[in-house]
C-alpha atoms as a PDB file:
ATOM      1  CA  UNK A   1      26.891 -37.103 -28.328  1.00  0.00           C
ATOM      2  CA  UNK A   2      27.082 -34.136 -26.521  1.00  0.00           C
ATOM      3  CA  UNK A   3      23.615 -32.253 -25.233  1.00  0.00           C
ATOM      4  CA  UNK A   4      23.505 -28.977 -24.840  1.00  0.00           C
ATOM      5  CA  UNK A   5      22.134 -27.661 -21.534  1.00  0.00           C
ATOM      6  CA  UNK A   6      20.245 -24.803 -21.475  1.00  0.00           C
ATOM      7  CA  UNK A   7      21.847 -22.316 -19.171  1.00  0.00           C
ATOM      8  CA  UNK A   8      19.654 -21.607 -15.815  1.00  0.00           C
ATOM      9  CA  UNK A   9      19.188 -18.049 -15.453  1.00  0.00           C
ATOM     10  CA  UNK A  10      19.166 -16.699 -11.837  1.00  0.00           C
ATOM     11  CA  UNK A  11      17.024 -13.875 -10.360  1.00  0.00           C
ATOM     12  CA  UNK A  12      17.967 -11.195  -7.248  1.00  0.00           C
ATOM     13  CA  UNK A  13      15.110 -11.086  -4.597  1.00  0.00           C
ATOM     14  CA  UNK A  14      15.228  -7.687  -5.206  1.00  0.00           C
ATOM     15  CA  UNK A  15      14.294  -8.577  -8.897  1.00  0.00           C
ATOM     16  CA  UNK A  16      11.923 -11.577  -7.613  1.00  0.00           C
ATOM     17  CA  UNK A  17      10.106  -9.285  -4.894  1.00  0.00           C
ATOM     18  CA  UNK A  18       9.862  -5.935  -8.080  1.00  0.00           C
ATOM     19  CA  UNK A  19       7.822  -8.619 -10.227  1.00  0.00           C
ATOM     20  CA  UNK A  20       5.970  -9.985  -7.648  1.00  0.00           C
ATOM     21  CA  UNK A  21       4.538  -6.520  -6.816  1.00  0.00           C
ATOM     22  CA  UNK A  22       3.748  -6.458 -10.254  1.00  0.00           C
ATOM     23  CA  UNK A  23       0.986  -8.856  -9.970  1.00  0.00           C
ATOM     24  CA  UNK A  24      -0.090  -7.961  -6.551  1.00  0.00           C
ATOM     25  CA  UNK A  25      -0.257  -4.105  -6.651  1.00  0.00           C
ATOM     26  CA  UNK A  26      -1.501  -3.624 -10.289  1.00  0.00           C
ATOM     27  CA  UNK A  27      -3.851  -6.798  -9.584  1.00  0.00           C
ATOM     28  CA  UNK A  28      -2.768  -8.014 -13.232  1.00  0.00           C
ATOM     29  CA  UNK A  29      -2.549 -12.031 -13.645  1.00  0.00           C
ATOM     30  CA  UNK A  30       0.902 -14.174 -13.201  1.00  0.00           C
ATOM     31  CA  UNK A  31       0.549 -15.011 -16.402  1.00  0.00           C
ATOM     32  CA  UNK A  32       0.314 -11.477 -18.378  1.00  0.00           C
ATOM     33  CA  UNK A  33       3.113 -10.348 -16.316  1.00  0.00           C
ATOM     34  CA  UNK A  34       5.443 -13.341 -16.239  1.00  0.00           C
ATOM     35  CA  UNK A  35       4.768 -13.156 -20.375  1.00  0.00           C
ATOM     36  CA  UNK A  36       5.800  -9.333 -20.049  1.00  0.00           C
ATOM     37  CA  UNK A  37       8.529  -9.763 -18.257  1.00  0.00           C
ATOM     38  CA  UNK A  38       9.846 -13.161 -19.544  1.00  0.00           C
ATOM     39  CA  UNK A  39       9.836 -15.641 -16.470  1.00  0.00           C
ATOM     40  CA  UNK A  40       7.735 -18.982 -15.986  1.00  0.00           C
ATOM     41  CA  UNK A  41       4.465 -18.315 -14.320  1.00  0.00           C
ATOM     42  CA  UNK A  42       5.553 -21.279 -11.952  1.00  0.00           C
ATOM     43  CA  UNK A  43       8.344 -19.088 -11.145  1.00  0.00           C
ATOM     44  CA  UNK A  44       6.679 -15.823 -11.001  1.00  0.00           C
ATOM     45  CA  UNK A  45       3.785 -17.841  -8.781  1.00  0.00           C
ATOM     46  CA  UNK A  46       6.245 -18.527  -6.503  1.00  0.00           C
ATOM     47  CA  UNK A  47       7.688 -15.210  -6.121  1.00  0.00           C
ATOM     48  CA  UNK A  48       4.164 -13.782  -5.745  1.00  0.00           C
ATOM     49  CA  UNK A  49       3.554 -16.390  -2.700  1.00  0.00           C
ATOM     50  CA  UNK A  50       6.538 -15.427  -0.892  1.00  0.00           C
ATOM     51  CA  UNK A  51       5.637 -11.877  -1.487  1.00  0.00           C
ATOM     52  CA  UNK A  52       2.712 -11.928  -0.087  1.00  0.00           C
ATOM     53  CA  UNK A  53       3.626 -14.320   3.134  1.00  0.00           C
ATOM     54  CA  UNK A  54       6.407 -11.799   3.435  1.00  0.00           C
ATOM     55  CA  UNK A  55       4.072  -8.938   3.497  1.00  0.00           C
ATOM     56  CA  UNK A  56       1.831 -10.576   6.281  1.00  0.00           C
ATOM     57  CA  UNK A  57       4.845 -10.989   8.188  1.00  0.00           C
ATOM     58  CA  UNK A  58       5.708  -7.081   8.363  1.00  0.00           C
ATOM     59  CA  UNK A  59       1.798  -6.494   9.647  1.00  0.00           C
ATOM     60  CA  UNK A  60       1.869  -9.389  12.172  1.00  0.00           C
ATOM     61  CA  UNK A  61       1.327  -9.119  15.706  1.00  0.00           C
ATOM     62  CA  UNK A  62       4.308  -9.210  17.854  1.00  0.00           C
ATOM     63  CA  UNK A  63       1.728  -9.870  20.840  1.00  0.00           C
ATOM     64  CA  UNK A  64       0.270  -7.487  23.232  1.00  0.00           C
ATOM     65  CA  UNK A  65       0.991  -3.665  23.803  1.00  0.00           C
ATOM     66  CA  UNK A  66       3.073  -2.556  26.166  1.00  0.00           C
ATOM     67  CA  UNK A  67       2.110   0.105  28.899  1.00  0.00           C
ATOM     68  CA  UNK A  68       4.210   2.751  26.831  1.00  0.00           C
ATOM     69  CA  UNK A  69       2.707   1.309  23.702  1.00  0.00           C
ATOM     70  CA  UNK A  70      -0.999   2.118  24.982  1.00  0.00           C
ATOM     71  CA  UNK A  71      -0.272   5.261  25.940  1.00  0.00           C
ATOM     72  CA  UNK A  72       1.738   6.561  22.585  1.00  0.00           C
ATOM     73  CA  UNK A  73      -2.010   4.761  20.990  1.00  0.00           C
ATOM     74  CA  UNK A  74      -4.345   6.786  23.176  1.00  0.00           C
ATOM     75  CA  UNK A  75      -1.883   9.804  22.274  1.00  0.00           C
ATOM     76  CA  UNK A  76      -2.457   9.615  18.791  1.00  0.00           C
ATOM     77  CA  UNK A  77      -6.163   8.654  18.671  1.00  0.00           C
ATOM     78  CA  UNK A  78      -7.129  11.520  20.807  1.00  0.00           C
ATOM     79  CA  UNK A  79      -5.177  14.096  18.571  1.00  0.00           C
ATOM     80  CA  UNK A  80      -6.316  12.362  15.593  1.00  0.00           C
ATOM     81  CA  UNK A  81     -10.040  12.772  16.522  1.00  0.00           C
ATOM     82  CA  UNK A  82      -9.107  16.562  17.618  1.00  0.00           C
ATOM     83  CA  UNK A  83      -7.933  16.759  14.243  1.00  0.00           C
ATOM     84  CA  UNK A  84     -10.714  15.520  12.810  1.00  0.00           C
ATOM     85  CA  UNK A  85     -13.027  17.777  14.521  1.00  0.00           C
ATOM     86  CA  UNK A  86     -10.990  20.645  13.305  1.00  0.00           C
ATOM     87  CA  UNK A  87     -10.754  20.104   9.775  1.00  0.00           C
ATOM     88  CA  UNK A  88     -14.902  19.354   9.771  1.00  0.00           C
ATOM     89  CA  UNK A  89     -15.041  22.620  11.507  1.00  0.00           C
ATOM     90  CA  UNK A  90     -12.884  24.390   9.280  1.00  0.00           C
ATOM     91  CA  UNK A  91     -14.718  22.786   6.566  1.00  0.00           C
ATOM     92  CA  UNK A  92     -18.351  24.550   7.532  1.00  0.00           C
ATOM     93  CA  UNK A  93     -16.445  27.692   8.072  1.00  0.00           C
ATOM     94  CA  UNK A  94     -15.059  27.879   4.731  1.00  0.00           C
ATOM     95  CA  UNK A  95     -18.641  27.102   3.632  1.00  0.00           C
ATOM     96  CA  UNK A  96     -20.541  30.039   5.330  1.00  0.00           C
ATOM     97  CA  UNK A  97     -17.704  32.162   3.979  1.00  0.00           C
ATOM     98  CA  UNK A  98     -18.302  31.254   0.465  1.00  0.00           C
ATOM     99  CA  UNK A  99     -22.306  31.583   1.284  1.00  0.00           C
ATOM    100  CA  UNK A 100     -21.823  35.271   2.611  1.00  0.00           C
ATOM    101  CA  UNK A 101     -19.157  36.172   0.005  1.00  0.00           C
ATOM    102  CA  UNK A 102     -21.681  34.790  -2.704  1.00  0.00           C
ATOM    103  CA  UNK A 103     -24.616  37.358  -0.648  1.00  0.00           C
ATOM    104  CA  UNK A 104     -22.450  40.216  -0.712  1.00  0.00           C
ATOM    105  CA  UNK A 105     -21.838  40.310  -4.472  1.00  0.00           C
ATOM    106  CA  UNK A 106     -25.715  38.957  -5.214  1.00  0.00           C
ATOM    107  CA  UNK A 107     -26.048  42.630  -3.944  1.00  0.00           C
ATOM    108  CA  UNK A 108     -24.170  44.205  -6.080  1.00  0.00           C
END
């Protein structure tokens, strides 16, 4: 009597990590997608917990800043805050321009 064994298929991590991202950036259950896609949602789960330790592991802390590291951060908050005053600024301008340009042809 011979059984036949069903044939194990095997995934890339490229392909593991692309339906992973499936469930965590569309916020759609394992289960719809792993039906879509035709993998076990035990699978799929797994994929979608590596995924997402592997994720918190490119935003972790590598420990404190470094002297060159505080200075590029005070760099860029002070020039983002300049740029933030600008764009308010030029915001209200292009306000009182549309006021005065709606005036001048009122008078018309």
């Amino acid at each position: 009597m011979s059984e036949s064994k069903k044939q194990r298929r095997t995934f890339t991590p490229e392909y593991r990590r692309e339906a992973a991202t499936l469930v965590i950036d569309t916020g759609r259950s394992i289960a719809a997608v792993a039906k879509e896609i035709g993998v076990g949602e035990q699978s799929l789960g797994t994929w979608v917990k590596a995924e997402k330790q592997r994720r918190q592991g490119e935003g972790a802390s590598t420990g404190p800043l470094g002297e060159d590291e505080r200075a590029e951060l005070a760099r860029l908050q002070r020039e983002n805050f300049e740029l933030k005053q600008d764009n308010e600024f030029l915001g209200k301008a292009a306000l009182d321009s549309n006021r005065e340009c709606n005036t001048l042809i009122g008078r018309r």
